[in-house]
C-alpha atoms as a PDB file:
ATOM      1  CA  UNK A   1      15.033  -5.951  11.454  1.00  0.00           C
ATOM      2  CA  UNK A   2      11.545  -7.342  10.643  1.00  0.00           C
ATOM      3  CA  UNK A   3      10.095  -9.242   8.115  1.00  0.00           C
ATOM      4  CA  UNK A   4       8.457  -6.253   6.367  1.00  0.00           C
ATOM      5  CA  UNK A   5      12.040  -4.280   6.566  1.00  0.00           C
ATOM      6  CA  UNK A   6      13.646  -6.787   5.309  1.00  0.00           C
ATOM      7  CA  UNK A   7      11.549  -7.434   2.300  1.00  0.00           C
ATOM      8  CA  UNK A   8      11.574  -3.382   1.415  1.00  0.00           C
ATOM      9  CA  UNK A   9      14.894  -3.986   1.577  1.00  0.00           C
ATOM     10  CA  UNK A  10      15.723  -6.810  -1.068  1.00  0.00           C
ATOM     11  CA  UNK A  11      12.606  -4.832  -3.264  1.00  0.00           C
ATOM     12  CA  UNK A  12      14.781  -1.927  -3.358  1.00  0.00           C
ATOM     13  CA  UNK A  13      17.470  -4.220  -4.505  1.00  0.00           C
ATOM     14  CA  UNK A  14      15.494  -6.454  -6.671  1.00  0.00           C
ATOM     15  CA  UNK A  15      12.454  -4.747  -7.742  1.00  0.00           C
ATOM     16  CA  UNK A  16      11.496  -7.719  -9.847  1.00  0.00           C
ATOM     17  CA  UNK A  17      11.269 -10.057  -6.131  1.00  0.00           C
ATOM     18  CA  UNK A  18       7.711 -10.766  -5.340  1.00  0.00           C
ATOM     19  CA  UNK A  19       7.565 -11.866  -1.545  1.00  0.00           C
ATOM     20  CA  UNK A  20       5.144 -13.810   1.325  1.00  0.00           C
ATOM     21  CA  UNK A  21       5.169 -12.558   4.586  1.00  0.00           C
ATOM     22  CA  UNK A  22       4.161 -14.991   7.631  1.00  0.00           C
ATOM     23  CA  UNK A  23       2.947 -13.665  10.952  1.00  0.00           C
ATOM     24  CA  UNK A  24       1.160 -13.645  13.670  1.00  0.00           C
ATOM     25  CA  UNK A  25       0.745 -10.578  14.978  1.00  0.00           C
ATOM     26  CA  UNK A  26      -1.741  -8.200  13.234  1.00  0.00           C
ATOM     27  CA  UNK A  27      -0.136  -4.832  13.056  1.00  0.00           C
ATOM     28  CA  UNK A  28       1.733  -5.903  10.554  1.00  0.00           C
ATOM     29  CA  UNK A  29      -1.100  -5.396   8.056  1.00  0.00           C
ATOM     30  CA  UNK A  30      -0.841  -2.099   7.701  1.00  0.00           C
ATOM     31  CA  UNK A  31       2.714  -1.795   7.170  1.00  0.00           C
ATOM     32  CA  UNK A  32       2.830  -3.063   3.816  1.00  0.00           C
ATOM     33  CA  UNK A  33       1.636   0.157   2.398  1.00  0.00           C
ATOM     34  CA  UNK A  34       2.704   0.007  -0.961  1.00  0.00           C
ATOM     35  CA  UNK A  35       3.982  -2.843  -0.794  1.00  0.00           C
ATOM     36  CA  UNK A  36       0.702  -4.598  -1.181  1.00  0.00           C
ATOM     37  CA  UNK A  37       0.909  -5.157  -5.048  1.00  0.00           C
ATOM     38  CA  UNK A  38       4.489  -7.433  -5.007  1.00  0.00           C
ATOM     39  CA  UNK A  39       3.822  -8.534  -1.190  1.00  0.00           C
ATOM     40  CA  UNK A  40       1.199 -11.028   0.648  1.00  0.00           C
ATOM     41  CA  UNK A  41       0.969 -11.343   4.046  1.00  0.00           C
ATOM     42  CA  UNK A  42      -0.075 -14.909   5.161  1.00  0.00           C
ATOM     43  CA  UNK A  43      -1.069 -14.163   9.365  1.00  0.00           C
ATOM     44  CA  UNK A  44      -0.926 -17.282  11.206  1.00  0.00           C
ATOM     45  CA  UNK A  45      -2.169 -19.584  12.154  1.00  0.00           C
ATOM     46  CA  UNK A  46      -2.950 -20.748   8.520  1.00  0.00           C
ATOM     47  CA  UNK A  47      -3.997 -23.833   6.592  1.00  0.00           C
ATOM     48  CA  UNK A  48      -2.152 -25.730   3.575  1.00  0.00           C
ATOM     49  CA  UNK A  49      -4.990 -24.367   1.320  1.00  0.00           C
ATOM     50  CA  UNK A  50      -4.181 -20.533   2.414  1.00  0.00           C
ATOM     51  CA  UNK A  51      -1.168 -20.933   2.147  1.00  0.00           C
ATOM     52  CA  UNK A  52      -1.290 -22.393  -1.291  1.00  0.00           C
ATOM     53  CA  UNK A  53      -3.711 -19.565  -1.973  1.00  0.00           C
ATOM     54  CA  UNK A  54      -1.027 -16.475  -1.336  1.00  0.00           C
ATOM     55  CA  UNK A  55       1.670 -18.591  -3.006  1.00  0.00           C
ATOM     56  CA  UNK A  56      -0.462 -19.021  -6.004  1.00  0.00           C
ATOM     57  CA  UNK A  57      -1.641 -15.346  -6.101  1.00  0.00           C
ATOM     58  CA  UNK A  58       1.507 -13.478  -5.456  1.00  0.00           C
ATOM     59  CA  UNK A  59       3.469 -15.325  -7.915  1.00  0.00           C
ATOM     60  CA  UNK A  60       0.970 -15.055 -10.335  1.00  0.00           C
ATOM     61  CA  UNK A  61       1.756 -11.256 -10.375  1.00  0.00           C
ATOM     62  CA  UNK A  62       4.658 -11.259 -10.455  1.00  0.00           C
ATOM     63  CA  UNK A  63       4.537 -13.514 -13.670  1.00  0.00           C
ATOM     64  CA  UNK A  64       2.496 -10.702 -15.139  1.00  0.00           C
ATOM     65  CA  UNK A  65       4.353  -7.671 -14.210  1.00  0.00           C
END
């Protein structure tokens, strides 16, 4: 299972869940569909201040939803 099935899976279980995705390989981007709203992707390599970027943003939402 990948990292994008895996986090459908736990949304469809836990709708509230917001979720970071880390990876390298760019085909992964356009899996997230519509997914994009409670789901970040952070592609690698990264640095601290991306990283604190997508952590910062995502959970923001999910404050607000």
């Amino acid at each position: 299972m990948s990292g994008i099935q895996l986090v459908r899976e736990l949304l469809e279980r836990r709708p509230f869940l917001a979720a970071i995705v880390m990876s390298g390989y760019t085909e992964d981007l356009p899996r997230l569909g519509e997914l994009e709203d409670r789901v970040a992707l952070l592609p690698k390599p990264f640095t601290p201040n991306e990283a604190r970027e997508k952590v910062g943003r995502i959970f923001g939402r999910a404050a607000s939803s």
